[in-house]
Protein backbone atom coordinates (compact mmCIF):
# COMPACT_ATOMS: atom_id res chain seq x y z
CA UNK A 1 -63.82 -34.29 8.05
CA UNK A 2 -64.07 -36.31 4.76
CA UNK A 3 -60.92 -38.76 4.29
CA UNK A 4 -59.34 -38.32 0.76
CA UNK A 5 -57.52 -40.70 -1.02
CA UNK A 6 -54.64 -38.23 -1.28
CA UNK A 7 -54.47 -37.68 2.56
CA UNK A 8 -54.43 -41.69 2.88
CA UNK A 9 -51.64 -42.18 0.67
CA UNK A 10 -49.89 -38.72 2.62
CA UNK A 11 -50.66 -40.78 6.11
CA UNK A 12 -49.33 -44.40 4.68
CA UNK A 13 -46.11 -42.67 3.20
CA UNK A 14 -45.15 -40.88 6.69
CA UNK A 15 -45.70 -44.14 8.60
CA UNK A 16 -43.33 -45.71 6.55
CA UNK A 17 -41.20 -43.22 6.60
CA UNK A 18 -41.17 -42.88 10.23
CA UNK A 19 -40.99 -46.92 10.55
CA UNK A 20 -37.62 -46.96 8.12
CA UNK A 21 -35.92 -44.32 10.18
CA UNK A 22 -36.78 -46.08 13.49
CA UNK A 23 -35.40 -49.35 12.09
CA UNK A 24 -32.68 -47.40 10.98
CA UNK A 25 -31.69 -45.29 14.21
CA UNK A 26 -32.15 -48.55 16.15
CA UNK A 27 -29.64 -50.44 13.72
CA UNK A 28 -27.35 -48.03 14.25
CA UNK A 29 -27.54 -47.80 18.01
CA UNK A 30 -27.11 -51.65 18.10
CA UNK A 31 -24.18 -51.41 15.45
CA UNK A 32 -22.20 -48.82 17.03
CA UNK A 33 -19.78 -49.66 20.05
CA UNK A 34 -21.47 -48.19 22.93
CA UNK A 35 -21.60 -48.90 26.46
CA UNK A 36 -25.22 -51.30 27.11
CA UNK A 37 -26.49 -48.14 29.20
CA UNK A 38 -25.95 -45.70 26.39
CA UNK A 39 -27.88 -47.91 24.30
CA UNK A 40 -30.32 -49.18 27.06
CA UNK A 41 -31.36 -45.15 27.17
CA UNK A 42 -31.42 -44.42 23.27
CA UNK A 43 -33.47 -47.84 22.89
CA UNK A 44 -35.95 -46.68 25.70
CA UNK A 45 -36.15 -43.35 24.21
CA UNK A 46 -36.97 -44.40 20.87
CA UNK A 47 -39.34 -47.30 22.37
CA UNK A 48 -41.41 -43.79 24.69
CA UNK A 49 -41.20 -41.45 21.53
CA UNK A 50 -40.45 -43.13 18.66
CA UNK A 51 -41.38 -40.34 16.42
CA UNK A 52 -39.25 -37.60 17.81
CA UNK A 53 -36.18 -39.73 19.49
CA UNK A 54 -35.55 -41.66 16.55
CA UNK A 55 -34.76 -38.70 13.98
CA UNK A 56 -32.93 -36.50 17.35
CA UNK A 57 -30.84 -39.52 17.60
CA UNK A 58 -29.28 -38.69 13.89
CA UNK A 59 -29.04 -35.44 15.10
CA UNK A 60 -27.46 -35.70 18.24
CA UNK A 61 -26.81 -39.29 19.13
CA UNK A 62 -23.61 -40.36 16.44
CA UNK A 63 -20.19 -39.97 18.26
CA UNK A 64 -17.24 -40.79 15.73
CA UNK A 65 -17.61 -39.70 11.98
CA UNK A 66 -15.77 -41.46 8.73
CA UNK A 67 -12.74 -39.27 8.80
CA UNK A 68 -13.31 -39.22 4.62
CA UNK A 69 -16.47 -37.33 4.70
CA UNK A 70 -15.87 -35.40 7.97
CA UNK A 71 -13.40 -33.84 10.20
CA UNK A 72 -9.88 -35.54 9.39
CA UNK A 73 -8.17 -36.99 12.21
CA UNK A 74 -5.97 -35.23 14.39
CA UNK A 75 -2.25 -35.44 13.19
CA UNK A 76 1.27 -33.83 14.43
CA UNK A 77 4.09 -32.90 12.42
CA UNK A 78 6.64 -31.60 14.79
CA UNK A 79 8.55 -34.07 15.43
CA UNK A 80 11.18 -31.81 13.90
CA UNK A 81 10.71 -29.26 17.19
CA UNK A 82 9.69 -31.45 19.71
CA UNK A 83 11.54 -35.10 19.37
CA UNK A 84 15.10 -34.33 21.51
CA UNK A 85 12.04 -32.92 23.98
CA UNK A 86 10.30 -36.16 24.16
CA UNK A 87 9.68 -37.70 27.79
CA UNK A 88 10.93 -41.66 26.81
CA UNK A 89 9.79 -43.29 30.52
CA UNK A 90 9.06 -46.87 29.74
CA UNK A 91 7.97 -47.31 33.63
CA UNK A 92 5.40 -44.27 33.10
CA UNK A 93 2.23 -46.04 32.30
CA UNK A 94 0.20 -43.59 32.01
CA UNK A 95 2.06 -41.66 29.47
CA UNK A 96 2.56 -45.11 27.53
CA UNK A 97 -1.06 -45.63 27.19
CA UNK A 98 -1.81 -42.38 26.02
CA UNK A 99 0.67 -42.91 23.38
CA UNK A 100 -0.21 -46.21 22.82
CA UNK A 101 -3.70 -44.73 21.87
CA UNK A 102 -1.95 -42.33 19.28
CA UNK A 103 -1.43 -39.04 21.34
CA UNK A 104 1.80 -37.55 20.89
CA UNK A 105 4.53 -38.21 23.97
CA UNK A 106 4.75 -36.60 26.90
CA UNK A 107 7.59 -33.48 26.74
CA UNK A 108 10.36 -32.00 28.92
CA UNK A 109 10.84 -28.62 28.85
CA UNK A 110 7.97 -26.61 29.19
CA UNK A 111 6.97 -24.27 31.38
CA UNK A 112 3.47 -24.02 33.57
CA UNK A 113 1.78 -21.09 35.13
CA UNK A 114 -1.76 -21.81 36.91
CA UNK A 115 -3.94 -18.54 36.81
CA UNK A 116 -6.96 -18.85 38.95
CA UNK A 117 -8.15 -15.34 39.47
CA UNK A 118 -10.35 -13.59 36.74
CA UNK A 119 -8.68 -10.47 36.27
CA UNK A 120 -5.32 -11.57 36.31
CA UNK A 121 -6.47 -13.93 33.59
CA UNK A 122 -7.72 -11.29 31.71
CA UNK A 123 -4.64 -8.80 32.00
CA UNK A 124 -2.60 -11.81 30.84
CA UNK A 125 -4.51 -12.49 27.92
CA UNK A 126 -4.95 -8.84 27.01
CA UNK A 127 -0.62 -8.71 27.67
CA UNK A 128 -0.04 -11.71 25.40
CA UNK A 129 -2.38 -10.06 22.59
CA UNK A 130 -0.10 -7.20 22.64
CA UNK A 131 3.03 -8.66 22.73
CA UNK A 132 2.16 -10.93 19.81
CA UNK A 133 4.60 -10.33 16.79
CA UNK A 134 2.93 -12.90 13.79
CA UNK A 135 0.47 -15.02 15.05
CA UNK A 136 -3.04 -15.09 17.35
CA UNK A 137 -5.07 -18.03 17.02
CA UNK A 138 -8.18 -18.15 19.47
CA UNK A 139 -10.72 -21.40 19.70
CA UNK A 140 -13.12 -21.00 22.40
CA UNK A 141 -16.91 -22.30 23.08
CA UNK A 142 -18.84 -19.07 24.38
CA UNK A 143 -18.39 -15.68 22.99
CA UNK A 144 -20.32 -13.22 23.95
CA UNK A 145 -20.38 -9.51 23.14
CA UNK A 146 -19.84 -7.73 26.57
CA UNK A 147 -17.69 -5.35 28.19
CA UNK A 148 -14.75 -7.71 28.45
CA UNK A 149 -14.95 -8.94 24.86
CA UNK A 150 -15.09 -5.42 23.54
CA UNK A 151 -11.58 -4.51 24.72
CA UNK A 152 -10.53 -8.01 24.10
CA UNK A 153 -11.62 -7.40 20.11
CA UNK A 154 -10.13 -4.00 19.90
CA UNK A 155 -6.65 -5.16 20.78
CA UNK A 156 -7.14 -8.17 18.25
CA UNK A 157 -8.03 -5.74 15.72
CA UNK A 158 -5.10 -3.66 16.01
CA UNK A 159 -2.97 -6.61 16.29
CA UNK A 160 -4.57 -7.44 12.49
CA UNK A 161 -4.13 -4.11 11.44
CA UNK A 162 -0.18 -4.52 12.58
CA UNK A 163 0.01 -7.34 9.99
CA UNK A 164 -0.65 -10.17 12.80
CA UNK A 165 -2.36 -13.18 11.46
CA UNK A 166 -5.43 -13.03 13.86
CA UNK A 167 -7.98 -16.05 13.61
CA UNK A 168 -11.28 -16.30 15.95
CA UNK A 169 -12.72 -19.78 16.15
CA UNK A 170 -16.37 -19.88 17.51
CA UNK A 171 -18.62 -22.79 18.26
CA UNK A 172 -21.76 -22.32 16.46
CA UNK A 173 -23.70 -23.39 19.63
CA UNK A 174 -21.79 -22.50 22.50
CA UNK A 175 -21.19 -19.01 20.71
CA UNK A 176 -25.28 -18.54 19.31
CA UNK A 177 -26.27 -15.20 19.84
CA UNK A 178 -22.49 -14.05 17.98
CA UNK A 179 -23.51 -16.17 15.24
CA UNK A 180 -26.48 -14.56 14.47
CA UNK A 181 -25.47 -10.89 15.13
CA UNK A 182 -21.52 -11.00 13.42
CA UNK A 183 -21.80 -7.62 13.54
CA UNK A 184 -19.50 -7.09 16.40
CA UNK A 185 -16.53 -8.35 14.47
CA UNK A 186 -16.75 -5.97 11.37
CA UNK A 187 -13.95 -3.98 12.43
CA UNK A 188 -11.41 -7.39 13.06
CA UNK A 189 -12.53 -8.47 9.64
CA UNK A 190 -12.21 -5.19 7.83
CA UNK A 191 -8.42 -5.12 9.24
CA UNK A 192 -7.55 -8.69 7.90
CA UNK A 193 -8.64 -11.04 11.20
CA UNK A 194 -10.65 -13.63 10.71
CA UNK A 195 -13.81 -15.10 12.19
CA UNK A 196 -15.45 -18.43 11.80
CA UNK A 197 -17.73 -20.83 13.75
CA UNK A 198 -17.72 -24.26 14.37
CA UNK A 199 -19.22 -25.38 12.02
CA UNK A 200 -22.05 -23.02 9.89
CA UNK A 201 -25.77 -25.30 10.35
CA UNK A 202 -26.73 -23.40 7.00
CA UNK A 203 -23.74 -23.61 4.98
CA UNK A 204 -23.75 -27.64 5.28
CA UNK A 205 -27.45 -28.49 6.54
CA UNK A 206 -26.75 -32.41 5.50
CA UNK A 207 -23.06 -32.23 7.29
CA UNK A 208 -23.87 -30.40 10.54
CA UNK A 209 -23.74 -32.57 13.56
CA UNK A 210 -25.40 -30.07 16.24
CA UNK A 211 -24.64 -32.64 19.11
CA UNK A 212 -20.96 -32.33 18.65
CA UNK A 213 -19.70 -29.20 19.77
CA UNK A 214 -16.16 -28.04 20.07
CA UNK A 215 -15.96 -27.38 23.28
CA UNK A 216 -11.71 -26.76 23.55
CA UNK A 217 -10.08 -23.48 25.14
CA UNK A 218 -6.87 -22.78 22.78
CA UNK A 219 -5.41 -19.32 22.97
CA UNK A 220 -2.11 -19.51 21.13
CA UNK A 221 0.37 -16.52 20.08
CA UNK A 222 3.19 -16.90 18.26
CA UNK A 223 3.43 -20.47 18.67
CA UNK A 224 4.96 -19.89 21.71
CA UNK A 225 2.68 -19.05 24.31
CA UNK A 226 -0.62 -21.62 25.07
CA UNK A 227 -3.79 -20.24 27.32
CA UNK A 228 -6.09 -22.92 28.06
CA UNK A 229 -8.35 -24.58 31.02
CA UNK A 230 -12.08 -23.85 31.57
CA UNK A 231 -12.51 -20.01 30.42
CA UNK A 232 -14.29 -18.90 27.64
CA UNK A 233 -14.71 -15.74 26.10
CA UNK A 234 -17.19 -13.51 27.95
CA UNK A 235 -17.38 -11.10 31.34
CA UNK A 236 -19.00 -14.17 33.09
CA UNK A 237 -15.47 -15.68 33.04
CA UNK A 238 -12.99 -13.00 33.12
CA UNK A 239 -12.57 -9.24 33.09
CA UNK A 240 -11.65 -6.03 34.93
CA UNK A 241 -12.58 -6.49 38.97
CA UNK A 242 -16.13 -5.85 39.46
CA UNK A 243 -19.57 -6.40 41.75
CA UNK A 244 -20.86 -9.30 40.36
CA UNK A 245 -20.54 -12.80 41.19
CA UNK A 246 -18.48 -14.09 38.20
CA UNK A 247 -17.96 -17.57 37.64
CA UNK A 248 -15.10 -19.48 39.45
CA UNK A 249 -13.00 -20.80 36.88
CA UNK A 250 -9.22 -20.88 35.57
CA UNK A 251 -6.77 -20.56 33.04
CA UNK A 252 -3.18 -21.95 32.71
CA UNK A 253 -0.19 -20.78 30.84
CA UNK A 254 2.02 -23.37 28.88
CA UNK A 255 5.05 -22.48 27.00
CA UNK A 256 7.58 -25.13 25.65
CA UNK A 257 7.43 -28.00 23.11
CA UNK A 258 3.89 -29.19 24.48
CA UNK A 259 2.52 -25.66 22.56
CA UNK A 260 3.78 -27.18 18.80
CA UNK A 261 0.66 -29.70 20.19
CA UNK A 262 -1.83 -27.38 20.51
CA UNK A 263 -1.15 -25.64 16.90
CA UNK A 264 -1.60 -28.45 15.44
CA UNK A 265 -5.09 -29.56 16.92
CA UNK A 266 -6.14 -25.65 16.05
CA UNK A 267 -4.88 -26.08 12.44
CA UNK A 268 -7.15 -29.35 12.49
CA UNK A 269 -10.57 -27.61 13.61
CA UNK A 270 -9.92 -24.48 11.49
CA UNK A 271 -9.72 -26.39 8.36
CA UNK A 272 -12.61 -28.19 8.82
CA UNK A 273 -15.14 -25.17 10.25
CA UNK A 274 -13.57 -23.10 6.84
CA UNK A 275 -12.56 -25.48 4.53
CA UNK A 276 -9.38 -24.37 4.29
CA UNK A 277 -6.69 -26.84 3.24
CA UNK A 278 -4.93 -28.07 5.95
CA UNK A 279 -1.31 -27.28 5.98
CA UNK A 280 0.53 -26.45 9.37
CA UNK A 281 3.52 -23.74 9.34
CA UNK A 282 5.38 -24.46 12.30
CA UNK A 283 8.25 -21.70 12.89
CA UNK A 284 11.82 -22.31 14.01
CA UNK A 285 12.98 -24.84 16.50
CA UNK A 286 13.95 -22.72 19.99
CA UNK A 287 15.57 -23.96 23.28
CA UNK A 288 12.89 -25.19 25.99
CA UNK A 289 14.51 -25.13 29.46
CA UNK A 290 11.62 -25.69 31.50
CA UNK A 291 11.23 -27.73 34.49
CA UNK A 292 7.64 -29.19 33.36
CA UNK A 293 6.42 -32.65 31.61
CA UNK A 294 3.42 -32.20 30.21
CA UNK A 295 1.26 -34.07 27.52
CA UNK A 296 -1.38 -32.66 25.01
CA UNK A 297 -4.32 -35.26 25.11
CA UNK A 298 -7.13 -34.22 22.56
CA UNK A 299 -10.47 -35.82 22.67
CA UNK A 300 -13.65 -36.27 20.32
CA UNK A 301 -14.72 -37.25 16.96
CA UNK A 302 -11.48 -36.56 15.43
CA UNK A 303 -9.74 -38.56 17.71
CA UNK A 304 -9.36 -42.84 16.82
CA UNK A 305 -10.21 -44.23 20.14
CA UNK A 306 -11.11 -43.18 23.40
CA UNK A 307 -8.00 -42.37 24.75
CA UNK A 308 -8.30 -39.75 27.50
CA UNK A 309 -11.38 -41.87 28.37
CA UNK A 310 -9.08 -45.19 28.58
CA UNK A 311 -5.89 -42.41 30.77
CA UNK A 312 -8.57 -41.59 33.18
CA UNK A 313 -9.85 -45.26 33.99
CA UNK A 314 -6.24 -46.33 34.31
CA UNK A 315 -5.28 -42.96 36.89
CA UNK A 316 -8.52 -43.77 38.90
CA UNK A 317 -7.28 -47.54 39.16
CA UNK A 318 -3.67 -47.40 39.58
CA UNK A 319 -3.69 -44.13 42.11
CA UNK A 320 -2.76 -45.19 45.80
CA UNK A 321 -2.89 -42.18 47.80
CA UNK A 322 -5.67 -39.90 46.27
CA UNK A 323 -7.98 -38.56 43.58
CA UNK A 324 -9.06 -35.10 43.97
CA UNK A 325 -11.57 -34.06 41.08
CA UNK A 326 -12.97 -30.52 40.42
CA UNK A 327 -15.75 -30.84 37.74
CA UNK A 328 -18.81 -28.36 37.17
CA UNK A 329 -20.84 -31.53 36.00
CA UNK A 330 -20.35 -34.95 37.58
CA UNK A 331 -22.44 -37.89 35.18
CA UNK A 332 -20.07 -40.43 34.83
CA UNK A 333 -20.50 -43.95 33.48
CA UNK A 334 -21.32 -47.28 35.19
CA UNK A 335 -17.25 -47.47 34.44
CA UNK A 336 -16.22 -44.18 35.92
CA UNK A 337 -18.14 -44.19 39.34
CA UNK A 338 -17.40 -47.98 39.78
CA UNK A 339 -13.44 -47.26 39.84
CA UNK A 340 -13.85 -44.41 42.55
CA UNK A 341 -15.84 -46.71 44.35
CA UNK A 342 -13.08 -49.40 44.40
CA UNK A 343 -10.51 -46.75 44.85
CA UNK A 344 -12.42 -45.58 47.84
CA UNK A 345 -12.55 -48.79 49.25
CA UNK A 346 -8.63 -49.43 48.23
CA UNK A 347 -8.17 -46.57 50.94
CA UNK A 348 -7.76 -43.57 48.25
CA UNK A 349 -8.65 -40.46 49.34
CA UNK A 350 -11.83 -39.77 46.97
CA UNK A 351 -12.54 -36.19 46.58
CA UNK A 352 -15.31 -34.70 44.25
CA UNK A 353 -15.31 -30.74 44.92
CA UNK A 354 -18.63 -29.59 42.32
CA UNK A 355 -20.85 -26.58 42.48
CA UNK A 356 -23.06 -26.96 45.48
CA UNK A 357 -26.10 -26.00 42.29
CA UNK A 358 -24.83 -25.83 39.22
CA UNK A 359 -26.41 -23.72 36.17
CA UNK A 360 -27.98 -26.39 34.32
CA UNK A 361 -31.03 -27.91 36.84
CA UNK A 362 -30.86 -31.49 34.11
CA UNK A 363 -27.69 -32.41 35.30
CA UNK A 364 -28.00 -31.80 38.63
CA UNK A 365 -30.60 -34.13 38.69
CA UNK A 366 -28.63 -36.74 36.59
CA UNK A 367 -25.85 -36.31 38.63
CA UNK A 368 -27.29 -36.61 42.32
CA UNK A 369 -27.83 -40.06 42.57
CA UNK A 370 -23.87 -40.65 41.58
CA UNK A 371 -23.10 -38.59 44.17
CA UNK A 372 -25.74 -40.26 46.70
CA UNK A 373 -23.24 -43.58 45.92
CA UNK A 374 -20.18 -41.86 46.67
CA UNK A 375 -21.38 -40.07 49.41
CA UNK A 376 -22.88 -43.41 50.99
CA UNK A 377 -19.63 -45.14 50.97
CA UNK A 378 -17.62 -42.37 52.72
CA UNK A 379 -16.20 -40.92 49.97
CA UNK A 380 -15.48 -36.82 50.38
CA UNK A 381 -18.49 -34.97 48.33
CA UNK A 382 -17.45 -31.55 48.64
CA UNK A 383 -19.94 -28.81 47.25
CA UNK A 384 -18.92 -25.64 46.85
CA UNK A 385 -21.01 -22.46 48.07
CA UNK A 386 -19.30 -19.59 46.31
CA UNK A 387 -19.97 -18.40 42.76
CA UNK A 388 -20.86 -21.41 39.82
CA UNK A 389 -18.06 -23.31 39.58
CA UNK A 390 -16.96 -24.34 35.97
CA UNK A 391 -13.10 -25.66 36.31
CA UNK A 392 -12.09 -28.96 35.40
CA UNK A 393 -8.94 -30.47 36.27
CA UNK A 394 -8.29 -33.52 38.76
CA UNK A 395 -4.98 -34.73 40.98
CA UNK A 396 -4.03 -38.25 41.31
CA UNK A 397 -1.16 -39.20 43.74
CA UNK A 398 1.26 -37.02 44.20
CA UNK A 399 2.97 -37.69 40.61
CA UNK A 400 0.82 -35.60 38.56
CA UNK A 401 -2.75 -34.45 37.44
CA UNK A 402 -4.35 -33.33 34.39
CA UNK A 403 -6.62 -29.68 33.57
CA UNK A 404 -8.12 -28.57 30.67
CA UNK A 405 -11.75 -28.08 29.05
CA UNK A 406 -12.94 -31.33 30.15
CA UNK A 407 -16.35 -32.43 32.17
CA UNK A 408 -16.39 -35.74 33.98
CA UNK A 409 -19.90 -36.44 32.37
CA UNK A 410 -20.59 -38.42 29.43
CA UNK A 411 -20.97 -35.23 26.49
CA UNK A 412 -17.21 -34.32 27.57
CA UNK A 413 -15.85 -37.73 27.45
CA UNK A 414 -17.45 -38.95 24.66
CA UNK A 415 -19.21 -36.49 22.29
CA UNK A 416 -17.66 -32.91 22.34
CA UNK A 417 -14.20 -32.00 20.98
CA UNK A 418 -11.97 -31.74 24.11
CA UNK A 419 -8.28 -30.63 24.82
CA UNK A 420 -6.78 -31.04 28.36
CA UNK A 421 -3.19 -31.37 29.35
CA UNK A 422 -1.49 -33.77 32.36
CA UNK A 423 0.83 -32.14 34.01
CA UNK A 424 3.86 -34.05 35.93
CA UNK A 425 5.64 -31.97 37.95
CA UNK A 426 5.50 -30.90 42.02
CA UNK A 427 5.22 -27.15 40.99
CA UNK A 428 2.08 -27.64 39.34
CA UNK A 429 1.17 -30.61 41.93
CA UNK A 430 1.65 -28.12 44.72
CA UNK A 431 -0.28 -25.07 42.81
CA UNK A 432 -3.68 -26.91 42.34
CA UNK A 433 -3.52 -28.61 45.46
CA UNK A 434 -3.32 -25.19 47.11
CA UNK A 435 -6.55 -24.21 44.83
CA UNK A 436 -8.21 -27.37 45.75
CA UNK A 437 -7.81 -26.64 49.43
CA UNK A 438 -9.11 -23.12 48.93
CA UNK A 439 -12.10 -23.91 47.26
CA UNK A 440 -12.91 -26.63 50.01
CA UNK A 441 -12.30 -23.76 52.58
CA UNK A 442 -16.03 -22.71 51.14
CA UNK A 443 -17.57 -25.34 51.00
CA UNK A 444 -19.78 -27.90 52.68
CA UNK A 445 -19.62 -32.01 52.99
CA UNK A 446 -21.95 -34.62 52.63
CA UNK A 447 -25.70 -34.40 50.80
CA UNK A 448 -29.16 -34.25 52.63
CA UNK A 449 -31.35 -37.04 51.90
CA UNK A 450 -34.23 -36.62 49.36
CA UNK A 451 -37.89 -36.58 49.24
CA UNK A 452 -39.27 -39.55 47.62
CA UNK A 453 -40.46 -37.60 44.89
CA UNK A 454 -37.14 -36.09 44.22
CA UNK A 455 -35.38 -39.18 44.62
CA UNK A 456 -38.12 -40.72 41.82
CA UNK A 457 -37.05 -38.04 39.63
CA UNK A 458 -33.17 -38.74 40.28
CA UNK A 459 -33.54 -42.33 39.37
CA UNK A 460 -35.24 -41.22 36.13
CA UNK A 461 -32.82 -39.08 35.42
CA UNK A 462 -30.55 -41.72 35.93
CA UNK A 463 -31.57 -43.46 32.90
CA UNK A 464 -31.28 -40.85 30.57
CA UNK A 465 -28.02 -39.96 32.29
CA UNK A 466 -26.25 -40.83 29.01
CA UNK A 467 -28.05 -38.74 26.56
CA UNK A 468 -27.46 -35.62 28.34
């Protein structure tokens, strides 16, 4: 093949661009605050495939964005309904260092309903759509168009042909197949609901960040009434009783000051994914005569600092009696699995209760040898043998606990958009405990030891643990 002069000067101008944007991605790495194994991995990445790792990293690999060119920071305005509701402990201090890191205090007041069976979770929903009176505003990850989603859409649509504001917020990866095939929601639209994802890759191709997907569960009517936890939108999650082995997963039901919270962290991530201006319209102040504290603690980009990060590091240290944690996907940090390991040998009862397989083989691998350490030490690895577990929530003590859409791996805790709530009361203390011990009722303890070639692959995985 004859070498042209044009084809040199092609070859010399993609090696130098391929040389400024590995120079680039690893200034970046080493000027961002990350933790030395996050950048350890990207570094070793880039060093193995320089060519592809380097320009995945600006893909996927940037955590916090310059609030001026991207998503605005999460802000509340309700003091007006929420501020004679405020939880003022000055002993709590775990509620003072999540407001200390700019989440909104904890409130009295509210009211909190765990609902850990499918159908019931879908009745509920489908009973809180019609009951609505002004207002439905749904954020969820996966949507899917199924049996369950069909009904679900025909009672938004007549909701938004009742003169409800109905709004359907959709994460552009989480929620694919809708994206491409819309469709589904013709009818919503044509009776005045609304439908955007999170956030269009071909609307704003030099904007999109792929890697950071909004991965909250917000299902708010009226203002009043919150749904949240681990359940997205799809017949894998909830629906009518049936045959097949649907996921094990649950929702929860707030109502009280806490809810003001969760508008305002929707109003936040529907501005940005339509470019709407943001302006929240909180109704009227009511009376909250609950019996629950509860605080809204965000997480993400659009949050300042790391602050349900920061709450979970101080639980994990300061608990004296337990830690119970439910997770689909276990990768924590060096951070995380060193404070269970000191709380374990502090005499805390350590439980992790995770899918005995889960549904994504990668982190199953990354996460093994983390639970190898846990399990080694005598800590209680419980794997569960019923259908793919996805809930997240976790118990500490016997003062309170926290559930939501969180992982305990490093893409919840530090790249996707997250919303989970910590509960303080014995109600709720007593519910999940009495869902904890059911789930452990099918399950097994303690992991076999691997092959040497699977415990090769572990360790590799290991080291990439991070970018997963």
């Amino acid at each position: 093949m004859d070498i042209t002069p044009l084809s040199i000067v092609f070859t010399y101008v993609l090696v130098l661009l391929g040389g400024i944007l590995i120079f680039s991605a690893v200034g970046h790495i080493l000027y961002q605050k990350r933790s030395p194994t996050s950048m350890l991995s990207w570094m070793l990445s880039i060093f193995i495939l320089p060519y592809i790792v380097a320009p995945l990293y600006f893909l996927i690999g940037i955590r916090k964005r310059e609030s001026k060119t991207k998503k605005e920071y999460v802000t509340f305005d309700d003091r007006e309904q929420t501020a004679s509701y405020e939880s003022n402990d000055p002993h709590h201090a775990l509620q003072n260092l999540l407001h200390q890191n700019g989440i909104p205090p904890a409130t009295k007041g509210n009211t909190f309903t765990l609902i850990t069976d499918s159908t019931e979770a879908y009745r509920f929903m489908l009973e809180q759509i019609k009951r609505a009176e002004y207002e439905i505003d749904f954020c969820t990850y996966v949507f899917e168009f199924d049996v369950t989603t069909k009904v679900l859409l025909e009672a938004l649509t007549q909701k938004a042909k009742e003169g409800v504001k109905v709004r359907l917020l959709l994460d552009l990866v989480g929620s694919l197949a809708a994206n491409f095939s819309q469709k589904g929601f013709k009818a919503l639209r044509d009776a005045g609901g609304e439908v955007a994802f999170f956030t269009p890759m071909l609307k704003r191709p030099f904007q999109n960040y792929v890697n950071l997907r909004n991965h909250r569960k917000i299902y708010l009517f009226d203002q009043k009434i919150l749904l949240s936890g681990g359940m997205n939108l799809s017949n894998d999650y909830m629906g009518e009783e049936e045959q097949t082995k649907r996921w094990e997963d649950l929702l929860y039901c707030l109502e009280g000051p806490s809810v003001y919270h969760f508008y305002h962290i929707f109003q936040n991530d529907w501005a940005f994914a339509t470019k709407e201006e943001l302006s929240s319209q909180l109704r009227c102040v009511e009376v909250f005569e609950g019996d629950t504290t509860a605080q809204v603690v965000p997480s993400g980009p659009d949050i300042q600092r790391d602050a349900l990060y920061e709450a979970l590091l101080n639980a994990i240290y300061n608990a004296k009696e337990r830690i119970w944690i439910v997770t689909p996907y276990f990768v924590p940090d060096e951070n995380m699995i060193q404070a269970l390991i000191i709380a374990h040998h502090k005499g805390v009862d350590v439980k992790l209760i995770t899918p005995k397989d889960s549904d994504h083989l990668l982190a199953d691998m990354g996460r093994s040898p983390y639970m190898r350490e846990l399990d080694e030490i005598g800590a209680d690895v419980v794997l569960y043998e019923g259908k793919m577990l996805h809930a997240k929530a976790i118990l500490f003590d016997h003062t309170g606990g926290m559930v939501g859409s969180v992982n305990f791996d490093n893409r919840s805790l530090f790249l996707n958009y997250e919303v989970v709530t910590f509960v303080y009361s014995a109600a709720f203390i007593q519910s999940m405990e009495t869902w904890m011990k059911g789930l452990m009722a099918q399950s097994t303890r303690g992991i076999n030891k691997p092959s040497k070639l699977r415990e090769a692959l572990e360790n590799i995985m290991k080291v990439f643990a991070p970018l997963l």
